[in-house]
C-alpha atoms as a PDB file:
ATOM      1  CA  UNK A   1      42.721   5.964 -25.946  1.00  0.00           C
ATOM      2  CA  UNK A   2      39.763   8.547 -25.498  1.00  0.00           C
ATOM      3  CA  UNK A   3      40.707  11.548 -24.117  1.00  0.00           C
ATOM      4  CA  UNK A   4      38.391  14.247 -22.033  1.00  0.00           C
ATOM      5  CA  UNK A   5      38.865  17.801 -23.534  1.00  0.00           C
ATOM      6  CA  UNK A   6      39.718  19.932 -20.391  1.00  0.00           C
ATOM      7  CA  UNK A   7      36.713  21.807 -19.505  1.00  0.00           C
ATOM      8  CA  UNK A   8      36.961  25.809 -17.993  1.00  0.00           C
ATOM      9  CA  UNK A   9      36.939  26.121 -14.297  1.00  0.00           C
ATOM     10  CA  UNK A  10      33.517  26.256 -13.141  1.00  0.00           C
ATOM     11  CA  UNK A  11      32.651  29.380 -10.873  1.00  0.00           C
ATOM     12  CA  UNK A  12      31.609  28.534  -7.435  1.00  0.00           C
ATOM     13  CA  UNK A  13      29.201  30.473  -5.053  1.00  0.00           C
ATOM     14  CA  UNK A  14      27.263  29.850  -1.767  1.00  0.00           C
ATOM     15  CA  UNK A  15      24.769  27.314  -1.618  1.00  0.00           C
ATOM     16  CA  UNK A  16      20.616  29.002  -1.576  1.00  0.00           C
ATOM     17  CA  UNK A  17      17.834  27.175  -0.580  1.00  0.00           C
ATOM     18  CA  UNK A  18      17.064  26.582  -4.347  1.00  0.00           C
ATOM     19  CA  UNK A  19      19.616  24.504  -5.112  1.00  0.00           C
ATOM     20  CA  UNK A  20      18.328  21.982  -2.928  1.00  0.00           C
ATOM     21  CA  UNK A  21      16.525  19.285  -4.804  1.00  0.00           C
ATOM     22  CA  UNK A  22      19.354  19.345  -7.622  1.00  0.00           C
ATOM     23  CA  UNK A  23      21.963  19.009  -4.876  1.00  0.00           C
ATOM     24  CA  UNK A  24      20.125  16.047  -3.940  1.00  0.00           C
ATOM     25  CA  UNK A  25      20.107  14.741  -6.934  1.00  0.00           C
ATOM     26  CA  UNK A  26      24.078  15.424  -8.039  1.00  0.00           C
ATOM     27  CA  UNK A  27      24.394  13.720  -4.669  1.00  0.00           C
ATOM     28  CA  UNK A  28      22.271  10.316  -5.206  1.00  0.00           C
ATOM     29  CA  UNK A  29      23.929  10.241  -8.833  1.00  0.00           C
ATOM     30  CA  UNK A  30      27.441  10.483  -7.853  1.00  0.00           C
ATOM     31  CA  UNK A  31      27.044   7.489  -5.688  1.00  0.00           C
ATOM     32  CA  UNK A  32      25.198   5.306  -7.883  1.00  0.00           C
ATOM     33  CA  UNK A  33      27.331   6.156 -10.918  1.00  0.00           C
ATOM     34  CA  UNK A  34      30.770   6.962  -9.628  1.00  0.00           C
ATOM     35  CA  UNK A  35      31.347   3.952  -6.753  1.00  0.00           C
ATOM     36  CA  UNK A  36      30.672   1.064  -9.014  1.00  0.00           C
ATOM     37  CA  UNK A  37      34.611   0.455  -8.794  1.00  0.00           C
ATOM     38  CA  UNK A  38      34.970   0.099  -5.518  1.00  0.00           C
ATOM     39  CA  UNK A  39      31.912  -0.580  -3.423  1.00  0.00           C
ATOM     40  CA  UNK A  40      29.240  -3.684  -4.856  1.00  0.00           C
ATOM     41  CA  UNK A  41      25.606  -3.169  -5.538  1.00  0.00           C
ATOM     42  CA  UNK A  42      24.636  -3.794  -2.439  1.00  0.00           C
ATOM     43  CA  UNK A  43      26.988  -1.588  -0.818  1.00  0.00           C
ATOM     44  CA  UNK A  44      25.917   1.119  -3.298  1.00  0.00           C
ATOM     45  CA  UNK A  45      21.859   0.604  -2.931  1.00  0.00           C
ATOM     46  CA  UNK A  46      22.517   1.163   1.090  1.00  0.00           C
ATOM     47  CA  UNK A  47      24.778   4.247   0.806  1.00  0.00           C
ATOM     48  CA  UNK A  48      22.334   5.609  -1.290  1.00  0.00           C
ATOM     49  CA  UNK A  49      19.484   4.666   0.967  1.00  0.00           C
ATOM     50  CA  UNK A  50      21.291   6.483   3.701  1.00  0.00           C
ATOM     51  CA  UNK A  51      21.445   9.534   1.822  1.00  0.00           C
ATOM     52  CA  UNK A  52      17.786   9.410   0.273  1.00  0.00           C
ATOM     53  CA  UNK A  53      16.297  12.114   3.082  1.00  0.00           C
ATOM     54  CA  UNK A  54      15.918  15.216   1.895  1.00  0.00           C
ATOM     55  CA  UNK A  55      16.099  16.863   5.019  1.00  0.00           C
ATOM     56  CA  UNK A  56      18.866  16.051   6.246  1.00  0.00           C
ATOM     57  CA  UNK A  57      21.101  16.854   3.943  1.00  0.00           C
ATOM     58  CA  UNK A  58      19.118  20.254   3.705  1.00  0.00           C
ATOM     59  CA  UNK A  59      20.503  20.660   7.839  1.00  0.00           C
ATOM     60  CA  UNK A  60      23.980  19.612   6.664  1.00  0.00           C
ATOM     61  CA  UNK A  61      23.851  22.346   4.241  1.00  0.00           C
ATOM     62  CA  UNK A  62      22.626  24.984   5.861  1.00  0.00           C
ATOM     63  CA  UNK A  63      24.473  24.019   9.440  1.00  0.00           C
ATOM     64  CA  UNK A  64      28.307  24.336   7.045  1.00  0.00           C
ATOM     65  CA  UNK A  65      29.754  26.239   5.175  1.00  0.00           C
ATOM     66  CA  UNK A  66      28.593  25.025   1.715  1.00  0.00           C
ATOM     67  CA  UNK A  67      29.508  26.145  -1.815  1.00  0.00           C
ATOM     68  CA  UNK A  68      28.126  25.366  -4.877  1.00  0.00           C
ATOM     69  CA  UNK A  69      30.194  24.625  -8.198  1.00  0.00           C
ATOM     70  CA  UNK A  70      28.336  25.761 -11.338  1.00  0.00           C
ATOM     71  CA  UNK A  71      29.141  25.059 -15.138  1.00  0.00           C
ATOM     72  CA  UNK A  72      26.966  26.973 -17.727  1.00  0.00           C
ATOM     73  CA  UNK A  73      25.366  28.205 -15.001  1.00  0.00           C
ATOM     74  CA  UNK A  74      23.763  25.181 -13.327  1.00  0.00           C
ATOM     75  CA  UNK A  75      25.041  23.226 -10.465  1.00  0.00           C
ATOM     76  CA  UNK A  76      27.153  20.095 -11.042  1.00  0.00           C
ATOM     77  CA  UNK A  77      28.560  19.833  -7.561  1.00  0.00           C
ATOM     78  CA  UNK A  78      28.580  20.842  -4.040  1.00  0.00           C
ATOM     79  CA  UNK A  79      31.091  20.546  -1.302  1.00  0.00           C
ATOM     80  CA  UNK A  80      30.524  21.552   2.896  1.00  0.00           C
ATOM     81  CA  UNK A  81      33.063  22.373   5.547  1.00  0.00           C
ATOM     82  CA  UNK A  82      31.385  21.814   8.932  1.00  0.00           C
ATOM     83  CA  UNK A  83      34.467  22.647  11.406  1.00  0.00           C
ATOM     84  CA  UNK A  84      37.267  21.396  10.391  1.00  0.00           C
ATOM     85  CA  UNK A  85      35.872  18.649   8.438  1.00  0.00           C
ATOM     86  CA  UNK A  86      35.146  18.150   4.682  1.00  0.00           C
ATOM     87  CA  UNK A  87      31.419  16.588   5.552  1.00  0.00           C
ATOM     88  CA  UNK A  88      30.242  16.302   2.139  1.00  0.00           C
ATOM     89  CA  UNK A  89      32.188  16.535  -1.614  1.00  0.00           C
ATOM     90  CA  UNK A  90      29.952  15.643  -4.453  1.00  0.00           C
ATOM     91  CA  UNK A  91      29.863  16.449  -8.450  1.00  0.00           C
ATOM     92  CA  UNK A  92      27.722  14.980 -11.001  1.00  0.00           C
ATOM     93  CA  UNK A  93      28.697  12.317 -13.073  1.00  0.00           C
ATOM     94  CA  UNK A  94      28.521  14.079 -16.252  1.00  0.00           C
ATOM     95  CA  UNK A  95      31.407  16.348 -14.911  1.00  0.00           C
ATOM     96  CA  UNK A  96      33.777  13.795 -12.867  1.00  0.00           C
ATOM     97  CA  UNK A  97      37.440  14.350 -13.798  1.00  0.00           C
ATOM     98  CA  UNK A  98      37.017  17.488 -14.981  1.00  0.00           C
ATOM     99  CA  UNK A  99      38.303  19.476 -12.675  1.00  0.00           C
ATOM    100  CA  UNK A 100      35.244  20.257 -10.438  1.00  0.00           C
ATOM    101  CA  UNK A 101      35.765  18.395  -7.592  1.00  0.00           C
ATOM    102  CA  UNK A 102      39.417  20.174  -7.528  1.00  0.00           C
ATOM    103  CA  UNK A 103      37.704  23.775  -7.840  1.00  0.00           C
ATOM    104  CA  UNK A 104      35.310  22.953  -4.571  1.00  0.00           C
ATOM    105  CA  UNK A 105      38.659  21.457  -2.746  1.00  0.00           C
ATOM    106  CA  UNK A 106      40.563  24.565  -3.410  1.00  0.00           C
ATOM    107  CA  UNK A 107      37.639  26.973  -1.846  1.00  0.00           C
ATOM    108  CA  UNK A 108      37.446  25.124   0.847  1.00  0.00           C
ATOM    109  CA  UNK A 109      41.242  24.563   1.310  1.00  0.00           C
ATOM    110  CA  UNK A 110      41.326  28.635   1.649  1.00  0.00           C
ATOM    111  CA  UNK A 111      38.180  29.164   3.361  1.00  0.00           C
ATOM    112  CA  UNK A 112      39.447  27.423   6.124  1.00  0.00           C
ATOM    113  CA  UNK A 113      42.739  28.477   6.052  1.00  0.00           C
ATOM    114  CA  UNK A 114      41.029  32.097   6.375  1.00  0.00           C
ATOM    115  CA  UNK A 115      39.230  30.727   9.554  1.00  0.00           C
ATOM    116  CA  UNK A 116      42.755  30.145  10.529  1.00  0.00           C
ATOM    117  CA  UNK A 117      41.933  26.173  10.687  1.00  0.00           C
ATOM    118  CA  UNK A 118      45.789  24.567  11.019  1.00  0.00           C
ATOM    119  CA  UNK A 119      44.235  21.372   9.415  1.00  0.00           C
ATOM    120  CA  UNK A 120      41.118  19.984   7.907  1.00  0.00           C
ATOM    121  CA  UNK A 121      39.867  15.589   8.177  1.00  0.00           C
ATOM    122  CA  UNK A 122      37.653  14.023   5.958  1.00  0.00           C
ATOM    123  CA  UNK A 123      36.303  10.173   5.552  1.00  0.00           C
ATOM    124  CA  UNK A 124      36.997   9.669   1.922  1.00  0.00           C
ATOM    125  CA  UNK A 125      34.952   7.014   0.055  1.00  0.00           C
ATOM    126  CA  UNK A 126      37.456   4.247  -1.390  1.00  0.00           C
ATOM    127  CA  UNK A 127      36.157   6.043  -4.595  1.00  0.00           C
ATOM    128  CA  UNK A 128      37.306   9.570  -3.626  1.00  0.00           C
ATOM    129  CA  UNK A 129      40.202   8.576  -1.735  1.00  0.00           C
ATOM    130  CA  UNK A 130      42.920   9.039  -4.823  1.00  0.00           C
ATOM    131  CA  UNK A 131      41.852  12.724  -5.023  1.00  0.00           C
ATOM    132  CA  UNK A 132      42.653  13.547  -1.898  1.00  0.00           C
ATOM    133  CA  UNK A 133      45.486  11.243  -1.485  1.00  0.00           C
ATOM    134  CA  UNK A 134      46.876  13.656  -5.070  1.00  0.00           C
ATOM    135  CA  UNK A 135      45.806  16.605  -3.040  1.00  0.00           C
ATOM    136  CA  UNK A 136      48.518  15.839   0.114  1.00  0.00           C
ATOM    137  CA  UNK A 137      45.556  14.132   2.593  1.00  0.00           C
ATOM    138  CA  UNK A 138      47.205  11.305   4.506  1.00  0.00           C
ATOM    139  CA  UNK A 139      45.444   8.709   5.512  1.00  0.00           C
ATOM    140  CA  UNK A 140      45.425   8.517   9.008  1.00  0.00           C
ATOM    141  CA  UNK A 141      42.723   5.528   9.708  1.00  0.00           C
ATOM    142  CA  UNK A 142      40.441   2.890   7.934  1.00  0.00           C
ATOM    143  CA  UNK A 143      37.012   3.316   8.836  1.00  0.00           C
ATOM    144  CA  UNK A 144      34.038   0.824   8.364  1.00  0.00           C
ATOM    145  CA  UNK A 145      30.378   2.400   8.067  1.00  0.00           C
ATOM    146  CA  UNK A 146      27.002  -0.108   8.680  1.00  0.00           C
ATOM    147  CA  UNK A 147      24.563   1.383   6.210  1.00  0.00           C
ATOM    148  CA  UNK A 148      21.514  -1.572   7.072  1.00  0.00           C
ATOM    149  CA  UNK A 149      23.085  -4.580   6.807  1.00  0.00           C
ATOM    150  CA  UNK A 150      26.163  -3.331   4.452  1.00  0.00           C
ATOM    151  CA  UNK A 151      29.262  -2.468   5.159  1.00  0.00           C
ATOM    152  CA  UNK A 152      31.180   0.314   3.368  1.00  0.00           C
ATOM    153  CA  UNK A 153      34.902   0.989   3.866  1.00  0.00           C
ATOM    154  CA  UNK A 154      36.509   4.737   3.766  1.00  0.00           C
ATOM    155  CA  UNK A 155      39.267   6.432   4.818  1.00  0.00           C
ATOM    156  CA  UNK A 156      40.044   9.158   7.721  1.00  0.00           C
ATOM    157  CA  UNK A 157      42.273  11.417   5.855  1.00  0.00           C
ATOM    158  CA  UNK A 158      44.060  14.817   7.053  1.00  0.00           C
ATOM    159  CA  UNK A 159      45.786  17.939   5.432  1.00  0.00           C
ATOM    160  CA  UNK A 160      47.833  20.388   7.405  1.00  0.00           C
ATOM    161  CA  UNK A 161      46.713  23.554   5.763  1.00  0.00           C
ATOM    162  CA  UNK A 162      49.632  25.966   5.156  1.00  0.00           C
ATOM    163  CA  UNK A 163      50.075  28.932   7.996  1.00  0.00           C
ATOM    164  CA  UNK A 164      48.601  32.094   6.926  1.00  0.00           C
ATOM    165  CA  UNK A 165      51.240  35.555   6.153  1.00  0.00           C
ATOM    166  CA  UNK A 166      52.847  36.936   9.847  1.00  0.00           C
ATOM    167  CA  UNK A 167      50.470  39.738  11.442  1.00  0.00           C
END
């Protein structure tokens, strides 16, 4: 049995402008790497598709509140709270079970318990799903997403957050 050495916490900070094009990257990466297990090739080529403009993931970015998680001092994944939803939660394969994904959750998990947010919802990928279902998300719905002529499966999940001290 091989196992991972437990890396350090990476250190997170607000997405810049410059991170772009790597974000992008981490992003296409994750889902062609990371789904194989639970969406087909098909499923996986669309998806990706989907998320292949630039552009618009540069809006989602700017138009949340996005951090950025860092090891050795270069980006290896990137999560965005839009309202009260978790719109976007990717890390680079390279890094997956290492802890990163966990580090983004718990930033956003206080940001938006700071914006006094009661709860936050997120679609989680059949791929992500067990992360937030270890996390205390409960499913609430199955979803089904038409990427051309695919269809992809997630999950509406919610977490109440916990009340902040009495003022």
């Amino acid at each position: 049995m091989s196992v991972r050495p437990t890396a350090s916490a990476p250190s997170l900070r607000p997405y810049l402008a410059a991170d772009l094009p790597l974000l992008y990257e981490i992003r296409l990466s994750a889902i062609e790497e990371l789904t194989a297990d639970d969406y087909d090739d098909s499923q996986r080529r669309a998806w990706a598709e989907a998320a292949s403009d630039e552009d618009v993931l540069e809006k989602i970015l700017k138009g949340g509140l996005s951090i950025v998680a860092l090891r050795d001092g270069a980006a290896v994944g990137f999560a965005v709270l839009t309202g009260n939803r978790i719109d976007q939660l990717y890390v680079h394969p390279a890094v997956a079970r290492t802890g990163v994904a966990d580090a983004l959750l718990d930033a956003i998990e206080k940001l938006a318990a700071a914006r006094k947010l009661t709860a936050l919802e997120v679609d989680a990928s059949d791929t992500a799903k067990p992360l937030f279902d270890k996390r205390g998300y409960v499913a609430q719905r199955r979803n089904t997403v038409a990427y051309e002529d695919a269809w992809l499966g997630n999950t509406r999940m919610k977490k109440a957050l916990p009340a902040g001290p009495p003022q």
